[in-house]
Protein backbone atom coordinates (compact mmCIF):
# COMPACT_ATOMS: atom_id res chain seq x y z
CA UNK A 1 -34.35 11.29 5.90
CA UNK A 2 -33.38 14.66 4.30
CA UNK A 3 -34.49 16.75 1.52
CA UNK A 4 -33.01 19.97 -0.10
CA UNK A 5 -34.16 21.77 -2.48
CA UNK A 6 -32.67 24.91 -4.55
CA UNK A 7 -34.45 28.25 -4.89
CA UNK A 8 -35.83 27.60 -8.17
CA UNK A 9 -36.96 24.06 -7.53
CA UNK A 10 -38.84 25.28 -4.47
CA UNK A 11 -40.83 28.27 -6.17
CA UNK A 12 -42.03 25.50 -9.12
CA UNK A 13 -42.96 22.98 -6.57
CA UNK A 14 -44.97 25.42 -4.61
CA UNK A 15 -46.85 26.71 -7.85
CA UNK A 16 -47.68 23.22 -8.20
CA UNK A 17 -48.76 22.17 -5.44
CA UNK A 18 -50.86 25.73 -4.91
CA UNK A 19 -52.94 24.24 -8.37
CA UNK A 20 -56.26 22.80 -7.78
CA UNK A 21 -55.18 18.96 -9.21
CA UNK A 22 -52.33 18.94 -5.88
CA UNK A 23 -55.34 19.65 -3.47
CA UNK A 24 -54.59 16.94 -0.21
CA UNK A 25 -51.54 15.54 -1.98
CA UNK A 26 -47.93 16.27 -1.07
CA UNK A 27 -45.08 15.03 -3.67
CA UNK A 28 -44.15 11.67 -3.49
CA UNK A 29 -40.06 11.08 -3.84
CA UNK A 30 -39.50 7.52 -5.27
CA UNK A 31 -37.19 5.51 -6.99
CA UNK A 32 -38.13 4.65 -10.79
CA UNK A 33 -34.78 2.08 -10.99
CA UNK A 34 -31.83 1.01 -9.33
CA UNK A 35 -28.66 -0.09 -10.79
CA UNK A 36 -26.37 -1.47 -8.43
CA UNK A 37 -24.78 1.52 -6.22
CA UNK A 38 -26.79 3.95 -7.36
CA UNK A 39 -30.82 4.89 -8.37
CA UNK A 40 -32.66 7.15 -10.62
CA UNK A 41 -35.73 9.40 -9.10
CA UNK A 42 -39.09 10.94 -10.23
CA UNK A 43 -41.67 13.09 -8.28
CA UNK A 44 -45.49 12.37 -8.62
CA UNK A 45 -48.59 14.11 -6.52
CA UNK A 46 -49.46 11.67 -3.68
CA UNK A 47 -50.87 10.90 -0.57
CA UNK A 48 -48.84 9.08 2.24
CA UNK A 49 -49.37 5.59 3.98
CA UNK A 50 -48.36 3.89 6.62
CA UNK A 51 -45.33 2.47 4.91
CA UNK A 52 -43.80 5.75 4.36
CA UNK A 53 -42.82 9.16 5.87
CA UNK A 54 -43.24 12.80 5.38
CA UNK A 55 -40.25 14.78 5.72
CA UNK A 56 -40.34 18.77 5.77
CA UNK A 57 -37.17 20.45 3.58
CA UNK A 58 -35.11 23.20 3.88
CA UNK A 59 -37.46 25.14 1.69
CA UNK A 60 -40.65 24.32 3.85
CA UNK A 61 -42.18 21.77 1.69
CA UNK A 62 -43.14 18.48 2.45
CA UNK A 63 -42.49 14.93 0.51
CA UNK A 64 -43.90 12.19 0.47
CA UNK A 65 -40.65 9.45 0.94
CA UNK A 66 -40.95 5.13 1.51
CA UNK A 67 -39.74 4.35 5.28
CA UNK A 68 -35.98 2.38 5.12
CA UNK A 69 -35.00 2.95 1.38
CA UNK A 70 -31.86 3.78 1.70
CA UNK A 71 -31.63 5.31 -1.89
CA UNK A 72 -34.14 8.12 -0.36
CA UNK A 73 -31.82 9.27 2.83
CA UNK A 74 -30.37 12.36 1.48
CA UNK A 75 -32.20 13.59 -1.81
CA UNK A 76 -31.45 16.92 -3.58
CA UNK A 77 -33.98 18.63 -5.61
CA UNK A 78 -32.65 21.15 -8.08
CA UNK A 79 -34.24 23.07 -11.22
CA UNK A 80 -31.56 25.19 -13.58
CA UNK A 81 -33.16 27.49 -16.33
CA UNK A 82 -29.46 27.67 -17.80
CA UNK A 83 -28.73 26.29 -20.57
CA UNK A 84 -31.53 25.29 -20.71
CA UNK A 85 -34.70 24.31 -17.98
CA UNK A 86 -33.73 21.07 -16.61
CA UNK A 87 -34.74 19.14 -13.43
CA UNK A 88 -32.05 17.12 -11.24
CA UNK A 89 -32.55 14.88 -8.47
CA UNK A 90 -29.95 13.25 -7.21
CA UNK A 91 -29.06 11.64 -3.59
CA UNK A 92 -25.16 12.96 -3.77
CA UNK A 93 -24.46 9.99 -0.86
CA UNK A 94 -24.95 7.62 -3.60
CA UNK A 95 -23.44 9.22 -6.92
CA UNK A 96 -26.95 9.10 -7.74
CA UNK A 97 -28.05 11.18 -10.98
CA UNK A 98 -31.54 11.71 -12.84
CA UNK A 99 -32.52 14.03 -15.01
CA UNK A 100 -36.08 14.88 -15.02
């Protein structure tokens, strides 16, 4: 399991999770549907179980991500402020898109 995450993405996601409502919790990455080949993504605040698996990025931070779903091997975490602010998560093995 691997997660990247841009610049901007990462410096949101550690605000967050420096608030008091993300003490103990970690984002969660999960799947919110799949259609066939591919899957659309959301992050919540969470705590792991024993059916899943934390996994550090490349930006230091660590999420929260289900054990064997395939549609969460390689995820990508990105937040663009131009045009306008808009999340993306997309697992780019899959020609997997979400807006968020």
């Amino acid at each position: 399991m691997k997660v990247k995450v841009n610049k901007n993405a990462a410096k949101a996601l550690k605000k967050v999770l420096e608030g008091e409502e993300a003490q103990g919790k970690l984002f969660r990455i999960y799947v919110t549907n799949i259609h066939g080949d591919h899957a659309h993504y959301d992050l919540m605040l969470d705590t792991p179980t024993e059916k899943d698996e934390v996994v550090k990025s490349d930006k230091d931070i660590d999420f929260i991500v289900e054990k064997g779903e395939e549609f969460l091997e390689n995820i990508w975490i990105q937040l663009f402020h131009f045009p306008k602010e808009e999340w993306m998560i997309t697992n780019p093995t899959k020609g997997v898109h979400h807006h968020h």
